[in-house]
PDB file of N, CA and C in Angstrom:
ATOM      1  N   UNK A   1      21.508 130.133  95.210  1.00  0.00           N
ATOM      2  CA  UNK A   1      20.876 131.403  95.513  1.00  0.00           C
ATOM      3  C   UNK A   1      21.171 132.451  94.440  1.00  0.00           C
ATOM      4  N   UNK A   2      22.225 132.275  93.656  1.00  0.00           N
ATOM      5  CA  UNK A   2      22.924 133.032  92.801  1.00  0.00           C
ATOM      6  C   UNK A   2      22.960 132.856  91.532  1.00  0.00           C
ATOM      7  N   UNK A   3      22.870 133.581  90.755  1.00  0.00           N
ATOM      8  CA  UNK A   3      22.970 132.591  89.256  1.00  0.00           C
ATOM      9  C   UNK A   3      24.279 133.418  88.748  1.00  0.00           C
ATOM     10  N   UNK A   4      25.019 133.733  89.430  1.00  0.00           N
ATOM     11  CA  UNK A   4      26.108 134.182  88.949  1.00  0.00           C
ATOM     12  C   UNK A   4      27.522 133.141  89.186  1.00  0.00           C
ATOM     13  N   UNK A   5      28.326 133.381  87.976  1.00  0.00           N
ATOM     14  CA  UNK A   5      29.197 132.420  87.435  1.00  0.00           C
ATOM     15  C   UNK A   5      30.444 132.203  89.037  1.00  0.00           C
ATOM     16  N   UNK A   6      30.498 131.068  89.663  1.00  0.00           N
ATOM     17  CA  UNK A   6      31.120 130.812  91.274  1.00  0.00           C
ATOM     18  C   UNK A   6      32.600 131.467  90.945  1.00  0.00           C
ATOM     19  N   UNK A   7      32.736 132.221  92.159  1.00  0.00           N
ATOM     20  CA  UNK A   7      33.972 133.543  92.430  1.00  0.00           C
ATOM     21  C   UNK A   7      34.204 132.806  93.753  1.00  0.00           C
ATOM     22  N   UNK A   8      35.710 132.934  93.760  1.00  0.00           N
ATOM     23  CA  UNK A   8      36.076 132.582  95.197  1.00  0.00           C
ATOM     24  C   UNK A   8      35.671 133.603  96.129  1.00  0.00           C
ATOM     25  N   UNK A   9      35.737 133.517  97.609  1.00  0.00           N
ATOM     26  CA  UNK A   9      35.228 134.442  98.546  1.00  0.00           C
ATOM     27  C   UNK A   9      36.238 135.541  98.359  1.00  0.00           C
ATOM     28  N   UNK A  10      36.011 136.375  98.179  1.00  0.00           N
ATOM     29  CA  UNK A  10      37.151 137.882  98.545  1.00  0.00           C
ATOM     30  C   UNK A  10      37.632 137.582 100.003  1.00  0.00           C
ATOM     31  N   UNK A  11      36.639 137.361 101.057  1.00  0.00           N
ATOM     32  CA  UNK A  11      36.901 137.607 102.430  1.00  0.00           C
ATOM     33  C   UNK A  11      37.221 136.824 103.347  1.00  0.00           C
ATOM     34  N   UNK A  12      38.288 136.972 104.397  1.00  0.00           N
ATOM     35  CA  UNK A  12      38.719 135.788 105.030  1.00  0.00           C
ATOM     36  C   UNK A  12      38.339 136.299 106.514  1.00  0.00           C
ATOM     37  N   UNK A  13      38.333 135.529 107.377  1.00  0.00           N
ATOM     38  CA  UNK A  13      37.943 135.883 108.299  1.00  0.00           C
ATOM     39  C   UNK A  13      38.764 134.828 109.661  1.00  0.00           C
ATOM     40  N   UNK A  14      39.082 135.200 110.555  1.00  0.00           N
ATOM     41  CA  UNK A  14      39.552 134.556 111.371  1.00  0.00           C
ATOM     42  C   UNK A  14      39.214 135.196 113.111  1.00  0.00           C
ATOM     43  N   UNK A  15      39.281 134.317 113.902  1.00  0.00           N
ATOM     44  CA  UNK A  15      39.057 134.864 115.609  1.00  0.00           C
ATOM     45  C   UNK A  15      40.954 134.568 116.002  1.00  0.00           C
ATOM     46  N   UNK A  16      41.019 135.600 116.824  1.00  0.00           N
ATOM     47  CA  UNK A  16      42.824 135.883 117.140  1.00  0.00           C
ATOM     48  C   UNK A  16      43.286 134.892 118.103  1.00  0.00           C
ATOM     49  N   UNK A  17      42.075 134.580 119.038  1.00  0.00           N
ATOM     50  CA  UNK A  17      42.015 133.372 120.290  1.00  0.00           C
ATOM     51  C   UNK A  17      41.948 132.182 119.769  1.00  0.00           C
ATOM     52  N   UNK A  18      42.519 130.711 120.236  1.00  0.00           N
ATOM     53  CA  UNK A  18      42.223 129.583 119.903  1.00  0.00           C
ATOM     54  C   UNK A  18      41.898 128.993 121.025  1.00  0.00           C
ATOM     55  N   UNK A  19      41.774 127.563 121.057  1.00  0.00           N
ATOM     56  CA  UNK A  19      42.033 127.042 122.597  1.00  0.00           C
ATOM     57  C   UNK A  19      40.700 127.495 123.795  1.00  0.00           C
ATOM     58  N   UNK A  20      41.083 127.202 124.525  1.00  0.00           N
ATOM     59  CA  UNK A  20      40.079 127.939 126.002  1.00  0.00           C
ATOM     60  C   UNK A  20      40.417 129.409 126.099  1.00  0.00           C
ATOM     61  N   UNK A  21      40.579 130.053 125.390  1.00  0.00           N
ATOM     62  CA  UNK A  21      40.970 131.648 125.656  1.00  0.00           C
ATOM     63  C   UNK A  21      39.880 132.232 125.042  1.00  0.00           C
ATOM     64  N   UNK A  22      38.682 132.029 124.259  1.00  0.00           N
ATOM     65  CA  UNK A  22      37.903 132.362 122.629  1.00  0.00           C
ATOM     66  C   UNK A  22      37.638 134.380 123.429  1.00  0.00           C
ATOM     67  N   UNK A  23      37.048 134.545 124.141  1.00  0.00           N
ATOM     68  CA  UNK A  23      36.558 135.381 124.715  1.00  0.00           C
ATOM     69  C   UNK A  23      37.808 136.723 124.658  1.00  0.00           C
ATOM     70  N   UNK A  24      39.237 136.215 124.765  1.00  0.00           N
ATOM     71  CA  UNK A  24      40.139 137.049 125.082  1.00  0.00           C
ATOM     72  C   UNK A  24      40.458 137.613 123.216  1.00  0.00           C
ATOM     73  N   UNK A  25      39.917 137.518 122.300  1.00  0.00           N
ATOM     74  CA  UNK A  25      40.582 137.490 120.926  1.00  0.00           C
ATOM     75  C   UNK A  25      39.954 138.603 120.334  1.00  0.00           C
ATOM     76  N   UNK A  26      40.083 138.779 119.015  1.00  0.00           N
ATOM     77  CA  UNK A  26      39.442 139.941 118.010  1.00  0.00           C
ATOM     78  C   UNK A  26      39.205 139.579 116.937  1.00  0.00           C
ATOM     79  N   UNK A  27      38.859 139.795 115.477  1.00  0.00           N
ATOM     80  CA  UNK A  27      38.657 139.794 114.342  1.00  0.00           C
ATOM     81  C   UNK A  27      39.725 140.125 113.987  1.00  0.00           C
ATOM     82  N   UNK A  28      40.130 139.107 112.789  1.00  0.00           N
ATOM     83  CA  UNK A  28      40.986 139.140 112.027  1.00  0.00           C
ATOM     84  C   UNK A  28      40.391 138.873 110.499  1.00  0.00           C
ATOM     85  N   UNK A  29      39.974 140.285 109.960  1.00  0.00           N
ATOM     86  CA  UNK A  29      39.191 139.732 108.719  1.00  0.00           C
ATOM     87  C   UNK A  29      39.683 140.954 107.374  1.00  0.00           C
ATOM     88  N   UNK A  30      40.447 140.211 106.017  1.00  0.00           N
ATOM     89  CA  UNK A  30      40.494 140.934 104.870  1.00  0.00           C
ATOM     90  C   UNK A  30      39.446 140.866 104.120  1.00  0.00           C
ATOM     91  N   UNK A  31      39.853 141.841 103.441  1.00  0.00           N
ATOM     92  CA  UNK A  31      39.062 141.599 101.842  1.00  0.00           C
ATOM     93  C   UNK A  31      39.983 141.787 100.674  1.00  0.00           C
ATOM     94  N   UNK A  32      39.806 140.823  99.678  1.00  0.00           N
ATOM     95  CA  UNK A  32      41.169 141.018  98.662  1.00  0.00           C
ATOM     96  C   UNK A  32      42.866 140.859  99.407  1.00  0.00           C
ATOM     97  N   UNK A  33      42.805 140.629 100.394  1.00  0.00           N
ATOM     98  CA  UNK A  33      44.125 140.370 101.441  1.00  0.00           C
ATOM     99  C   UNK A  33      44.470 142.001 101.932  1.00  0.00           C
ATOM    100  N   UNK A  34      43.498 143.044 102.109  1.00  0.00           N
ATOM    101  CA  UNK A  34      43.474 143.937 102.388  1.00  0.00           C
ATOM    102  C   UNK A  34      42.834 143.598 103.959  1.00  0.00           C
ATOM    103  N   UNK A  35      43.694 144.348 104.995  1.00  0.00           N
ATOM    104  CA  UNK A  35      43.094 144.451 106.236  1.00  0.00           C
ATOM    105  C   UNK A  35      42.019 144.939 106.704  1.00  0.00           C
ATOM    106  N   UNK A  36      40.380 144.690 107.083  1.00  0.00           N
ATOM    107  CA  UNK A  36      39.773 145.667 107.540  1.00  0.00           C
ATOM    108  C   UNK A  36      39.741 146.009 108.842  1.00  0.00           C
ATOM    109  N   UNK A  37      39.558 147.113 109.035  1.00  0.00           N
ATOM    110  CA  UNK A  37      39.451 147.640 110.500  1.00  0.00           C
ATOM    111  C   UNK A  37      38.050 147.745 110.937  1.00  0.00           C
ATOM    112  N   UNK A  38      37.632 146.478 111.949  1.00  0.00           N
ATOM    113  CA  UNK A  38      36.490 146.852 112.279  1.00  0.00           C
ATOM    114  C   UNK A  38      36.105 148.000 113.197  1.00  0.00           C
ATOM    115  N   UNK A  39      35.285 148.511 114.183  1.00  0.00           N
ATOM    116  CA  UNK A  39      35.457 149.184 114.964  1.00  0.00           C
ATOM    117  C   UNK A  39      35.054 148.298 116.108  1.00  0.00           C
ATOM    118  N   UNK A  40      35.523 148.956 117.683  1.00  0.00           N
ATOM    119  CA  UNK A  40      35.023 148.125 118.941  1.00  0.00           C
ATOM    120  C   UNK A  40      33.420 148.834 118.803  1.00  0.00           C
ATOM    121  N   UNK A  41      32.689 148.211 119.656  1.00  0.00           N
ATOM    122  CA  UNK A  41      32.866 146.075 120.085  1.00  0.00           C
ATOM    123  C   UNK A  41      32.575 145.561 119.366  1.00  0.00           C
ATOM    124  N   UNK A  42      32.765 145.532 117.763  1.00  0.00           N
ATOM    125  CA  UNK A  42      32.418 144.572 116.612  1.00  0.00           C
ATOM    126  C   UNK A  42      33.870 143.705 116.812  1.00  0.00           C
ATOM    127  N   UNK A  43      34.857 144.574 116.632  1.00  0.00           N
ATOM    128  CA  UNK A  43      36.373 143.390 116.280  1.00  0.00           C
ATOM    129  C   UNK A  43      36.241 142.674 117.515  1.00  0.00           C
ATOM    130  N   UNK A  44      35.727 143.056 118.772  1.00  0.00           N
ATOM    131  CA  UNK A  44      36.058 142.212 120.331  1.00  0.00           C
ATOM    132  C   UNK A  44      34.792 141.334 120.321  1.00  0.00           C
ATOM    133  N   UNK A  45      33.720 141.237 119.646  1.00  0.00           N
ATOM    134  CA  UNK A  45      32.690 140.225 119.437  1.00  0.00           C
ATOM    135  C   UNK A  45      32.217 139.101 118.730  1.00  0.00           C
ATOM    136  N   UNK A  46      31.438 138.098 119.192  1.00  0.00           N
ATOM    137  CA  UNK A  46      31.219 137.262 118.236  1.00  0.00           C
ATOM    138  C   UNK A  46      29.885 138.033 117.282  1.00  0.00           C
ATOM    139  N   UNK A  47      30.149 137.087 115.828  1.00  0.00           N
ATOM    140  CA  UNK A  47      29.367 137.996 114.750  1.00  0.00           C
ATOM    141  C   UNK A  47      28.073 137.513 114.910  1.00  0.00           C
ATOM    142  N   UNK A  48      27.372 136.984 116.015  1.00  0.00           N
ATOM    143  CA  UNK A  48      26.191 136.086 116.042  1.00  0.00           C
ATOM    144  C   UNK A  48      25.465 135.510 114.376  1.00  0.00           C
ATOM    145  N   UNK A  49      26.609 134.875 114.376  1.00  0.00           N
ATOM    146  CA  UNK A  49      26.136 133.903 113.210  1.00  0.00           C
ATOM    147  C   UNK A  49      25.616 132.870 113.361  1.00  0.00           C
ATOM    148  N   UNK A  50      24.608 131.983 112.050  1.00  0.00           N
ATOM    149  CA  UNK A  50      23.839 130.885 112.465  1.00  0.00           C
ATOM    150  C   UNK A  50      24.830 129.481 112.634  1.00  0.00           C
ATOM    151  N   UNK A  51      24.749 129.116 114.066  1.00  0.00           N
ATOM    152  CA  UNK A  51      25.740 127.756 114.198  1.00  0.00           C
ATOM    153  C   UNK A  51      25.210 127.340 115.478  1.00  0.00           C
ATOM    154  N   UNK A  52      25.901 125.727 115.583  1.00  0.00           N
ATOM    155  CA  UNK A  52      26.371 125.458 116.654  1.00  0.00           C
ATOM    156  C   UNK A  52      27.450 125.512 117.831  1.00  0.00           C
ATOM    157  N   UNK A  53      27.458 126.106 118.881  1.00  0.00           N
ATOM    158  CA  UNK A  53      28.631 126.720 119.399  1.00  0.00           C
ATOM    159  C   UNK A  53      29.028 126.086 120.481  1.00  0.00           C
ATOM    160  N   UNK A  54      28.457 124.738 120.775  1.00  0.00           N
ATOM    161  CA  UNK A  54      28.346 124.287 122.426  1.00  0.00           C
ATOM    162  C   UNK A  54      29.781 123.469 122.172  1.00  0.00           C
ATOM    163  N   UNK A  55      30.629 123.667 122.681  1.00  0.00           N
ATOM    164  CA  UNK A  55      31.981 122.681 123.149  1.00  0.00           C
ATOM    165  C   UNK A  55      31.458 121.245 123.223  1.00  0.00           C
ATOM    166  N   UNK A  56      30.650 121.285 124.278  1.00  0.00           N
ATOM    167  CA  UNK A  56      30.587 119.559 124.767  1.00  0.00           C
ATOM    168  C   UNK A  56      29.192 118.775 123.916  1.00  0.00           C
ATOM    169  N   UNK A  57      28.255 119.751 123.443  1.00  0.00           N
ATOM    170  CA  UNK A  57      27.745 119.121 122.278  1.00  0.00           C
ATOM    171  C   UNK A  57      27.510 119.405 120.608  1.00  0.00           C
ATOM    172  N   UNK A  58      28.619 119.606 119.887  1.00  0.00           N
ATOM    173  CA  UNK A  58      29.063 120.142 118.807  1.00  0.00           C
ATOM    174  C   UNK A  58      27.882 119.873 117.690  1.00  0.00           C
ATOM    175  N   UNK A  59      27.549 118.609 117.988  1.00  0.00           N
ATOM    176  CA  UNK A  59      26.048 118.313 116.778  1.00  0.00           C
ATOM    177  C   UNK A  59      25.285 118.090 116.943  1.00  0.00           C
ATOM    178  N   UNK A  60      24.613 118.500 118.057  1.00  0.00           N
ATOM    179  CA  UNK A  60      23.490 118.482 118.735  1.00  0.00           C
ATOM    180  C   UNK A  60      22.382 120.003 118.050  1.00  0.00           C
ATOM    181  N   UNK A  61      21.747 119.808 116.948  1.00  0.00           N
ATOM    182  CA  UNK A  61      20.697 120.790 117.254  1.00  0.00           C
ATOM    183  C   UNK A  61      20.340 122.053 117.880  1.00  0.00           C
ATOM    184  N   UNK A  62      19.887 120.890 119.013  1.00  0.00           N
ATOM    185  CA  UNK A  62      19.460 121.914 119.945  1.00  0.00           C
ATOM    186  C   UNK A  62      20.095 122.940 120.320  1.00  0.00           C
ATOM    187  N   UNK A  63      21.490 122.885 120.662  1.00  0.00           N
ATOM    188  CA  UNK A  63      22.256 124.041 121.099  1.00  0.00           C
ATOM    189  C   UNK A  63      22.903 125.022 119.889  1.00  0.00           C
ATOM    190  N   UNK A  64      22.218 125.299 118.989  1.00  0.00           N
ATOM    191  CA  UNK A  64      21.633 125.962 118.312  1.00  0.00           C
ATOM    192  C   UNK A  64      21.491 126.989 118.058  1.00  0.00           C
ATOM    193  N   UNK A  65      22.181 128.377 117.631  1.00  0.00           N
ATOM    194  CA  UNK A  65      21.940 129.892 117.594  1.00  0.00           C
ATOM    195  C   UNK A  65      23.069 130.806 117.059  1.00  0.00           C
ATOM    196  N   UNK A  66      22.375 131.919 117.078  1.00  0.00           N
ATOM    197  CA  UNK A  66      22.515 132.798 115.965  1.00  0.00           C
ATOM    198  C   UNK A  66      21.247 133.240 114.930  1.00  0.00           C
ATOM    199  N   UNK A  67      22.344 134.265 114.056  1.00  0.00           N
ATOM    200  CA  UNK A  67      21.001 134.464 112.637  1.00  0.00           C
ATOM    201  C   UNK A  67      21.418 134.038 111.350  1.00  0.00           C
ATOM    202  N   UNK A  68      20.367 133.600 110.753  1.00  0.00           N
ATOM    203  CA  UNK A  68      20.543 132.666 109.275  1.00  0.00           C
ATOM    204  C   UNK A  68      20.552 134.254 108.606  1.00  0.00           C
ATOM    205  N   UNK A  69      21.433 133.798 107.213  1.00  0.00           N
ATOM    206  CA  UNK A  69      22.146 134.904 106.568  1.00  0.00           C
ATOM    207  C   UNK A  69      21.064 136.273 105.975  1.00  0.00           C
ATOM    208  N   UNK A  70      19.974 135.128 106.215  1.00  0.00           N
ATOM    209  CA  UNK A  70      18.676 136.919 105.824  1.00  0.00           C
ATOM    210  C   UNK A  70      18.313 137.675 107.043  1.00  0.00           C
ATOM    211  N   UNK A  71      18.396 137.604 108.128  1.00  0.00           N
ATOM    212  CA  UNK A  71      17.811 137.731 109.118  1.00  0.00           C
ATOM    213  C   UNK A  71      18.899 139.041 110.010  1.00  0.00           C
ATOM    214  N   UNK A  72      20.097 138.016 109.283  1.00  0.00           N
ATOM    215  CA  UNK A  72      21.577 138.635 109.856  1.00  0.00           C
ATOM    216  C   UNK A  72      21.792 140.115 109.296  1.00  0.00           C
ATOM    217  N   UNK A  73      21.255 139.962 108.030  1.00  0.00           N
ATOM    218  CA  UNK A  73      21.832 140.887 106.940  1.00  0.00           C
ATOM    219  C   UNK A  73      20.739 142.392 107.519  1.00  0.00           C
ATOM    220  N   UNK A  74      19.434 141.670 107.621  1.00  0.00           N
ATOM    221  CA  UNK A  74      18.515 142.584 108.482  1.00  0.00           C
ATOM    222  C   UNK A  74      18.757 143.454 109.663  1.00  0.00           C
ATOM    223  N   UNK A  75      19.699 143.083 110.179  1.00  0.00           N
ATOM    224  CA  UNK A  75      19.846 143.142 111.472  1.00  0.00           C
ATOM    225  C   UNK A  75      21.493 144.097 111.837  1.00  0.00           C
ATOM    226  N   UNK A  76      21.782 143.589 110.690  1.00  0.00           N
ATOM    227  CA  UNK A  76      23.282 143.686 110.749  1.00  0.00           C
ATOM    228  C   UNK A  76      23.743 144.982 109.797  1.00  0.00           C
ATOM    229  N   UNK A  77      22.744 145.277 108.653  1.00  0.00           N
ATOM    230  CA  UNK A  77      22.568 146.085 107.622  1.00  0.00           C
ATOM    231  C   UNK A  77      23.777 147.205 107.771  1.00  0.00           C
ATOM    232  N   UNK A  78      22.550 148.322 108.832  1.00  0.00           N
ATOM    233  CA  UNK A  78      23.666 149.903 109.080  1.00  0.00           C
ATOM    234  C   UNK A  78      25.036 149.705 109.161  1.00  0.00           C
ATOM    235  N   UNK A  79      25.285 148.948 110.134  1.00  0.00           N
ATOM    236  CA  UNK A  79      27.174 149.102 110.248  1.00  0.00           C
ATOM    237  C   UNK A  79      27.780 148.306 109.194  1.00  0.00           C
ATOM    238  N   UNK A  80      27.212 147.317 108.805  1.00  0.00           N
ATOM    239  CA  UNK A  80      27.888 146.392 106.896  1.00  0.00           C
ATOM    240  C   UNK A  80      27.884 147.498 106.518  1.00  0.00           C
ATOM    241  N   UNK A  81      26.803 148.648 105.916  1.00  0.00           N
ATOM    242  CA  UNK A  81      26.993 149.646 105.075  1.00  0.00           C
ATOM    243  C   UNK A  81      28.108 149.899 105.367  1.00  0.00           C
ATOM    244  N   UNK A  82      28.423 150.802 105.964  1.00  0.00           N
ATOM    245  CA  UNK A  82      28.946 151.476 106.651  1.00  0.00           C
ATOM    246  C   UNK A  82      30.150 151.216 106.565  1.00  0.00           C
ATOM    247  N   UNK A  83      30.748 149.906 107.128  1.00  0.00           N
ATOM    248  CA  UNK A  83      31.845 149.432 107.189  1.00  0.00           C
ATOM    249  C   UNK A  83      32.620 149.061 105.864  1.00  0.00           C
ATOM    250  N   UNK A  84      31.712 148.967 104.889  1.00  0.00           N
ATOM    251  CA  UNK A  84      31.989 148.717 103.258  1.00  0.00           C
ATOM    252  C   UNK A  84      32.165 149.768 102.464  1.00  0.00           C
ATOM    253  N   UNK A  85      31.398 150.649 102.958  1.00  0.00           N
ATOM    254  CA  UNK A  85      31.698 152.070 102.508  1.00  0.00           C
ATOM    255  C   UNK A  85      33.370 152.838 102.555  1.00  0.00           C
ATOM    256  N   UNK A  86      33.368 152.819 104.060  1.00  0.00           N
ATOM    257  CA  UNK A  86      34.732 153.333 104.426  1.00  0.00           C
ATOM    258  C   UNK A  86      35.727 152.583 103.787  1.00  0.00           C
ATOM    259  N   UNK A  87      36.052 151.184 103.556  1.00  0.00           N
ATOM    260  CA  UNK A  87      36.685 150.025 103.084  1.00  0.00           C
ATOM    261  C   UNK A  87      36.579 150.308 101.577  1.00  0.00           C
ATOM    262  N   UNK A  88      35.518 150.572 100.955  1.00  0.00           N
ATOM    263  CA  UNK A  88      35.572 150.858  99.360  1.00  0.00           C
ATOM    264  C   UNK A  88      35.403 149.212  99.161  1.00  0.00           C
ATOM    265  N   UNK A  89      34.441 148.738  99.737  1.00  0.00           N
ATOM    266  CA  UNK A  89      34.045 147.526  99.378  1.00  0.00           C
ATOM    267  C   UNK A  89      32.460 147.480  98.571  1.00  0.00           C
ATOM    268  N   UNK A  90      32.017 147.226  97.571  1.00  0.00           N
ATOM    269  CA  UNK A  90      30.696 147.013  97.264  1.00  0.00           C
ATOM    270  C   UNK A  90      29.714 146.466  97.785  1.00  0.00           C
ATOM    271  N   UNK A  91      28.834 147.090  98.511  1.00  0.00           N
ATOM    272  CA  UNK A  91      27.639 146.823  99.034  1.00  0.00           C
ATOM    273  C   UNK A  91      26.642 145.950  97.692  1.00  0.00           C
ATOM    274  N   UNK A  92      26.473 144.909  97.930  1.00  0.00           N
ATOM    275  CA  UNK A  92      25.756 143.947  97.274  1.00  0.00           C
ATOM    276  C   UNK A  92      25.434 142.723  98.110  1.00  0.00           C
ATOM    277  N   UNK A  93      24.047 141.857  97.582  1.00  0.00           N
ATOM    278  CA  UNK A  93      23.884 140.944  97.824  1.00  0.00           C
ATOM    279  C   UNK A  93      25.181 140.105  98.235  1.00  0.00           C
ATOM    280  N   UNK A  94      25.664 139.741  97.039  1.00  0.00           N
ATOM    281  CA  UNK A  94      26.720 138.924  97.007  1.00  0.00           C
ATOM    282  C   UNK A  94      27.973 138.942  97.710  1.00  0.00           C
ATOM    283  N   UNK A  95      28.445 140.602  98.250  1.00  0.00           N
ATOM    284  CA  UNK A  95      30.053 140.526  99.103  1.00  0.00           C
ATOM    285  C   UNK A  95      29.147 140.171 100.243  1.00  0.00           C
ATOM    286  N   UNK A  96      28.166 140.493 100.553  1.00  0.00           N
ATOM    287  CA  UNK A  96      27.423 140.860 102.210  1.00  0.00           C
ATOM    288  C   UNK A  96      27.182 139.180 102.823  1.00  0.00           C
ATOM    289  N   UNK A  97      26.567 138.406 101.246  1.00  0.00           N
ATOM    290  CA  UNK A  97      26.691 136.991 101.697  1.00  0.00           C
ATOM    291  C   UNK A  97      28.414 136.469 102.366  1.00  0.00           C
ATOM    292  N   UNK A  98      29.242 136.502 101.372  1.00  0.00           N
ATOM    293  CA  UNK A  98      30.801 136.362 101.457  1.00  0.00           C
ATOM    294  C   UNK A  98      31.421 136.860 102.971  1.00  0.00           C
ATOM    295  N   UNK A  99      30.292 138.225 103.336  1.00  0.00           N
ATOM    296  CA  UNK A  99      31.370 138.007 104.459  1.00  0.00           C
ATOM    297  C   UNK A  99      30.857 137.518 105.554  1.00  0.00           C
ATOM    298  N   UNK A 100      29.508 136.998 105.111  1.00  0.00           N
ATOM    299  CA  UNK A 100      28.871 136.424 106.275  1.00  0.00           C
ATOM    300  C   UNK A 100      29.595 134.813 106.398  1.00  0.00           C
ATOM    301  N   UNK A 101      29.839 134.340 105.149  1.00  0.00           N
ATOM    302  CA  UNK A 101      29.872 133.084 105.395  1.00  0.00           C
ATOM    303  C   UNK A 101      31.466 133.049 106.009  1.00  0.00           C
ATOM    304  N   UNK A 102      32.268 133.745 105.475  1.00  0.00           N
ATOM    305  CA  UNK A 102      33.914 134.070 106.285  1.00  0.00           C
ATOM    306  C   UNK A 102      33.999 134.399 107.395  1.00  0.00           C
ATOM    307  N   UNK A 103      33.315 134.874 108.080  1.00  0.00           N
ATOM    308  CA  UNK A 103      32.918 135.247 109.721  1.00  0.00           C
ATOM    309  C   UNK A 103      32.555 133.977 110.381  1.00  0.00           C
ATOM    310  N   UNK A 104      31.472 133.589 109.543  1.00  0.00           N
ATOM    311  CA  UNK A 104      30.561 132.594 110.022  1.00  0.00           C
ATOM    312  C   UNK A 104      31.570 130.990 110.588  1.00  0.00           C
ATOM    313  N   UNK A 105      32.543 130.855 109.930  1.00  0.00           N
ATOM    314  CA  UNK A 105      33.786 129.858 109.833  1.00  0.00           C
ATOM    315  C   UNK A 105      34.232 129.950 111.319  1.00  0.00           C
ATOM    316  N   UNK A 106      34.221 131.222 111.622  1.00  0.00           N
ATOM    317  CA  UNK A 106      35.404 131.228 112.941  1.00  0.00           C
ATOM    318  C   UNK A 106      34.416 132.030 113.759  1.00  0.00           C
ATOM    319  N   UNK A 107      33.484 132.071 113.686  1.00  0.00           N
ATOM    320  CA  UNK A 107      32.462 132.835 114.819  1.00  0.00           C
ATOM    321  C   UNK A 107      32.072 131.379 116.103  1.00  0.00           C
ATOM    322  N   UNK A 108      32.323 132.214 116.994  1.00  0.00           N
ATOM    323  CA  UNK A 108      31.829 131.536 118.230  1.00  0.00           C
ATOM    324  C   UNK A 108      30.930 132.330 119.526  1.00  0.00           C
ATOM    325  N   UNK A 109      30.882 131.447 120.956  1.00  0.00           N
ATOM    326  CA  UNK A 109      30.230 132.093 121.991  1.00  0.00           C
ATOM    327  C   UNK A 109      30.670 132.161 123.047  1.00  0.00           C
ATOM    328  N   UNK A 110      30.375 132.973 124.270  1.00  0.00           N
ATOM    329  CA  UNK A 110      30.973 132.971 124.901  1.00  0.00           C
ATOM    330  C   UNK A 110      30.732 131.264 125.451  1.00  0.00           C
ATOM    331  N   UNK A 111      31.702 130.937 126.012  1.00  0.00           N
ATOM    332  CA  UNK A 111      31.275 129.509 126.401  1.00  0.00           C
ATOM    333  C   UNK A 111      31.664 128.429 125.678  1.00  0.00           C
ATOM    334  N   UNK A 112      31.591 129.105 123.978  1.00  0.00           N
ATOM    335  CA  UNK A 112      31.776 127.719 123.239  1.00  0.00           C
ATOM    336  C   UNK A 112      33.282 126.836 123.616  1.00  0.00           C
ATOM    337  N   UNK A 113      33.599 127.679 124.260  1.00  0.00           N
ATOM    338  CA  UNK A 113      35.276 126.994 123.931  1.00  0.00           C
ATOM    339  C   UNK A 113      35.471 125.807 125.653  1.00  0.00           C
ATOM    340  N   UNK A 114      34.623 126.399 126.137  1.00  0.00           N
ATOM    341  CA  UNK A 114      34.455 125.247 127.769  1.00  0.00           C
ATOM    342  C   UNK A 114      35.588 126.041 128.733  1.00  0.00           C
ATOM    343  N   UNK A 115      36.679 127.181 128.202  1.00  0.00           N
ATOM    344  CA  UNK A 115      37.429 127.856 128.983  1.00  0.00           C
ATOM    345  C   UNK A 115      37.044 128.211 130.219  1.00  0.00           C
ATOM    346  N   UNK A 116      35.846 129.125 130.337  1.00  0.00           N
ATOM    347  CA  UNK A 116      35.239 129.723 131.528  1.00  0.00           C
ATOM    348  C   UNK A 116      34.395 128.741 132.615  1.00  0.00           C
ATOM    349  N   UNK A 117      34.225 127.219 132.059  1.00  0.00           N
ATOM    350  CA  UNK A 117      33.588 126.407 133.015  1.00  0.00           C
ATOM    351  C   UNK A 117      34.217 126.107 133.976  1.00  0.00           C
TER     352      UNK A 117
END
C-alpha cells in the first residue's frame, strides 16, 4: 500500500482482560513506549476492527465483523485526530494505518471470549 522504506510499528496495543473476563478490561496502547491516554468509552471498548471474534468458531468467515482499515479510518477519523493531536503524534496515512493494525491484534467482542455464555 506504501512505497515507503518498512518502519517497525511505533504502536503497541494491548486489551487489560484475558481469559473469560474480555468485557471487564481497557486499552493498553503506546506510541514510541509512550503511554496514551485514551478517553472513556474508547479505553473501555472494543476498536471495532475488521476480524473474526467468535470463540467457538475462530475461522469461520461467516462470523465475521468489524471495519476494514478504509472504512475504519472514515468512521473513526474526528477522535484519531484528535487523539494524535493532544499525544503530538502525526496525523498521516501511515501512523493511522499502525495504529489500526496494533489495536486490531488485541481487539475483540463482546462474546468473543464465551465468558458471558
Amino acid at each position: 500500500m506504501h512505497d515507503l522504506p518498512h518502519q517497525e510499528n511505533p504502536f503497541e496495543a494491548s486489551w487489560s482482560a484475558k481469559g473469560n473476563t474480555l468485557c471487564l478490561g481497557h486499552w493498553i496502547i503506546k506510541y514510541e513506549g509512550r503511554l496514551l491516554i485514551l478517553p472513556s468509552p474508547l479505553a473501555d471498548n472494543h476498536m471495532d476492527t475488521f476480524g473474526i471474534y467468535s470463540w467457538l468458531f475462530p475461522d469461520d468467515e461467516d462470523y465475521a465483523e468489524g471495519l476494514e482499515l478504509e472504512e475504519w479510518i472514515n468512521q473513526k477519523a474526528d477522535w484519531l485526530i484528535e487523539l494524535f493531536d493532544q499525544q503530538d503524534i502525526p496525523f498521516n496515512e501511515q501512523t493511522v494505518e499502525w495504529f489500526y493494525e496494533a489495536v486490531n491484534r488485541s481487539d475483540w467482542r463482546c462474546g468473543s471470549c464465551g465468558g458471558c455464555l
